[in-house]
C-alpha atoms as a PDB file:
ATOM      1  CA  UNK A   1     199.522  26.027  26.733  1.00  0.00           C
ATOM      2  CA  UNK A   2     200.980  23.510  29.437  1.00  0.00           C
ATOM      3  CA  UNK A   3     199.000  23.114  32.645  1.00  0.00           C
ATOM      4  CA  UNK A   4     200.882  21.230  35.575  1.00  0.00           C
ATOM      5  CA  UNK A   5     198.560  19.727  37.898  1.00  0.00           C
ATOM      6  CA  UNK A   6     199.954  17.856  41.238  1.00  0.00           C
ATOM      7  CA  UNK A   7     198.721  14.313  40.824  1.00  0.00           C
ATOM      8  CA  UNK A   8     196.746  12.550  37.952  1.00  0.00           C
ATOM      9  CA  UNK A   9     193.625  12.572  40.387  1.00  0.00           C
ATOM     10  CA  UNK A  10     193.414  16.898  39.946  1.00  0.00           C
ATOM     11  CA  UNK A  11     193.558  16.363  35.878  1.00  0.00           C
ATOM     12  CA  UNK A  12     189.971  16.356  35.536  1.00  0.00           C
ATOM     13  CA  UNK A  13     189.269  19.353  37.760  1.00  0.00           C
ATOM     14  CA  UNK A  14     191.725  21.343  35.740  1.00  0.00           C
ATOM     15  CA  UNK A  15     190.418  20.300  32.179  1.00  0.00           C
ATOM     16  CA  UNK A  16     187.014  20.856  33.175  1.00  0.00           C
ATOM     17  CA  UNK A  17     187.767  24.896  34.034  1.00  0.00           C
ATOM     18  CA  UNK A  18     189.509  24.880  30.874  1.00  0.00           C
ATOM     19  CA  UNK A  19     186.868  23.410  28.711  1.00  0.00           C
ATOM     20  CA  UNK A  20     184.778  25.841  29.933  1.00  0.00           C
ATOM     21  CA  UNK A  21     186.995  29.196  29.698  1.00  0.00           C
ATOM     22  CA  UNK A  22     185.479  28.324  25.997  1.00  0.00           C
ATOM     23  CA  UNK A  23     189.432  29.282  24.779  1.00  0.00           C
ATOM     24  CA  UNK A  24     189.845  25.615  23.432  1.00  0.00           C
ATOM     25  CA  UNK A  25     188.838  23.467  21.209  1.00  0.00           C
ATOM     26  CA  UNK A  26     190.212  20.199  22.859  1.00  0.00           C
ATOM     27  CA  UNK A  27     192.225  19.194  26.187  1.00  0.00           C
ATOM     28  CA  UNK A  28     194.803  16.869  26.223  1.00  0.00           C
ATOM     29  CA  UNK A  29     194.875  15.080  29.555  1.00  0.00           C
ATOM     30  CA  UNK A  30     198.580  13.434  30.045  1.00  0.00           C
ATOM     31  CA  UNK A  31     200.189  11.906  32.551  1.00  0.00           C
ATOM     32  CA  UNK A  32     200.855   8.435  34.060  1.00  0.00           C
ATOM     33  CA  UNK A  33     200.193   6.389  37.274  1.00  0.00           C
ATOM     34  CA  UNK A  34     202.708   3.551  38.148  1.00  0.00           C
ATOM     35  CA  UNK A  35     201.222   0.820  39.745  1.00  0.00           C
ATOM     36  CA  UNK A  36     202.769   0.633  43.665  1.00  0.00           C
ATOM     37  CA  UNK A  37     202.236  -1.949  46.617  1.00  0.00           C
ATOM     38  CA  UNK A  38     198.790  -0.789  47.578  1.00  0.00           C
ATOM     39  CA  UNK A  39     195.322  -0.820  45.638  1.00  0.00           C
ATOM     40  CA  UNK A  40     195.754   3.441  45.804  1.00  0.00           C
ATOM     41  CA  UNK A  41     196.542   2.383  41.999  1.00  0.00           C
ATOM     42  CA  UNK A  42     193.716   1.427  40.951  1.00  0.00           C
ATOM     43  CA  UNK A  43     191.433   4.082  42.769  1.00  0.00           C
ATOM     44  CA  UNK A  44     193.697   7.359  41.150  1.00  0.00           C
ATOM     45  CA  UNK A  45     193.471   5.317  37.450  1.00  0.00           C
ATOM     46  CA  UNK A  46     189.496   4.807  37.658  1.00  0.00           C
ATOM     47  CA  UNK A  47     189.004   8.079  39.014  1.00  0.00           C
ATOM     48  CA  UNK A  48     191.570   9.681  36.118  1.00  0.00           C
ATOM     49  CA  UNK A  49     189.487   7.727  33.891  1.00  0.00           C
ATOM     50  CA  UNK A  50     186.254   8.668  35.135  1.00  0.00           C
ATOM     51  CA  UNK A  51     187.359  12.292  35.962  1.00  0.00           C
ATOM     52  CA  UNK A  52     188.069  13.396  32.189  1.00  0.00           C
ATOM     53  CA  UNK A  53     184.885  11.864  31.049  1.00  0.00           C
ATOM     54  CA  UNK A  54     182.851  13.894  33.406  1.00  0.00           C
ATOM     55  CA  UNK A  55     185.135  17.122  32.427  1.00  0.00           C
ATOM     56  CA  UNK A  56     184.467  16.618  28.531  1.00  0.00           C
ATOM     57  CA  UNK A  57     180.607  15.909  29.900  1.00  0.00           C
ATOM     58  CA  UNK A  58     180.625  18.963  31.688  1.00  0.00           C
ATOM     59  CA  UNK A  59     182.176  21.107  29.639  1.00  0.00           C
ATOM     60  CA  UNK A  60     181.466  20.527  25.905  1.00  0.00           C
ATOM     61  CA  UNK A  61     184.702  20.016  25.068  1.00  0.00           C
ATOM     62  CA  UNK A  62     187.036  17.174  24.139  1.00  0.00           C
ATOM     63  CA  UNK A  63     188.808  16.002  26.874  1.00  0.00           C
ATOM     64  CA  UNK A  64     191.348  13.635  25.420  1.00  0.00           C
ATOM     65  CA  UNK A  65     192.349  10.378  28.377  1.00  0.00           C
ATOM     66  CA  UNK A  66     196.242  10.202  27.920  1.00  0.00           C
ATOM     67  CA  UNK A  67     196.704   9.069  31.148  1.00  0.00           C
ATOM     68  CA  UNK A  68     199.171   6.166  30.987  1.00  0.00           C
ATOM     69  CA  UNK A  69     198.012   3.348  33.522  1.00  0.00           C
ATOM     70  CA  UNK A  70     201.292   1.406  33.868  1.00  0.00           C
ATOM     71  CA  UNK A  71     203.051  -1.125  36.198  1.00  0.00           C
ATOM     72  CA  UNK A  72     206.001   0.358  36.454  1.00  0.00           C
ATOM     73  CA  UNK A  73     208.363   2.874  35.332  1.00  0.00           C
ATOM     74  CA  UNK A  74     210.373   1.500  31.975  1.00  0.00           C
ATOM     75  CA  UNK A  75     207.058   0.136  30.735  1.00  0.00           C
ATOM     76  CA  UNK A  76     205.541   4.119  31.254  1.00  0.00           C
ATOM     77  CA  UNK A  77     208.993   5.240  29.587  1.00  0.00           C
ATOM     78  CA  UNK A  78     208.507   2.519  26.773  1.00  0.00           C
ATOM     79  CA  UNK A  79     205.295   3.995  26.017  1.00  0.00           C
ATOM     80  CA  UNK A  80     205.976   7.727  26.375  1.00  0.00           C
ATOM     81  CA  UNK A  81     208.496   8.093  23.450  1.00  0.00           C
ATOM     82  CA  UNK A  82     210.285   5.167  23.501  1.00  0.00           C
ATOM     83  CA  UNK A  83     209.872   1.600  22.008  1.00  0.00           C
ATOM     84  CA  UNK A  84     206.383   1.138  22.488  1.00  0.00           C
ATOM     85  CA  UNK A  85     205.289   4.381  21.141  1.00  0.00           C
ATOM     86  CA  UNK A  86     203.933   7.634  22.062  1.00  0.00           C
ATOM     87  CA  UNK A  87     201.063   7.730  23.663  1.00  0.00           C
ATOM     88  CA  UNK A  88     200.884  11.768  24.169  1.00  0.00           C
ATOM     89  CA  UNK A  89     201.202  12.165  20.431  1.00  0.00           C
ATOM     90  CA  UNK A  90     198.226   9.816  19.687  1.00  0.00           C
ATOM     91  CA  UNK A  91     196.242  11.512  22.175  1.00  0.00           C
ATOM     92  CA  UNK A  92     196.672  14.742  20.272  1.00  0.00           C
ATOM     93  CA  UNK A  93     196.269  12.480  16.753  1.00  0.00           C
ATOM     94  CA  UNK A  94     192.377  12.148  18.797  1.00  0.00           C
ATOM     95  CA  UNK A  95     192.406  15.872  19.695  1.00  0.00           C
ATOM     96  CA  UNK A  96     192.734  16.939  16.029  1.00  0.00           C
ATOM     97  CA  UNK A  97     190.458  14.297  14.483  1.00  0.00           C
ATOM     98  CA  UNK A  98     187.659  15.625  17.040  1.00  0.00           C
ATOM     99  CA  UNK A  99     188.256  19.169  15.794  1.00  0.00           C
END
């Protein structure tokens, strides 16, 4: 199942109701925040960060950080599927060696 949340900054609210519907076994928590001209950067990323910890915490279940932190868009691109990887398909790699 694909949940679409608004911003990176909701994630963690999201995966925390779903770890504890108790219908998974993992979440996967993807997305990405570019880096703009103001520090609101660095306050979504920590709290992203922070946010799925708390919801894995919280919940007793895996909540698996995919959340790409990047500086701008070709290097999120690079690392979404193209030369630098996939990122989302590691983070399930993690979901499935947790399980």
């Amino acid at each position: 199942m694909v949940v679409w949340v608004p911003g990176c900054f909701e994630i963690s609210v999201v995966a925390q109701q779903l770890g504890k519907s108790g219908k998974y076994n993992a979440i996967l928590c993807i997305g990405a925040v570019i880096r703009g001209d103001t520090t609101h950067y660095d306050v979504v990323a920590d709290s992203a960060s922070s946010g799925v910890l708390s919801a894995g915490l919280n919940s007793d279940v895996p909540c698996i950080f995919g959340v790409l932190t990047c500086d701008n868009m070709e290097q999120a691109l690079d690392r979404a599927g193209g030369k630098a990887g996939n990122k989302g398909s590691e983070t399930a790699l993690t979901a499935v060696s947790l399980c």
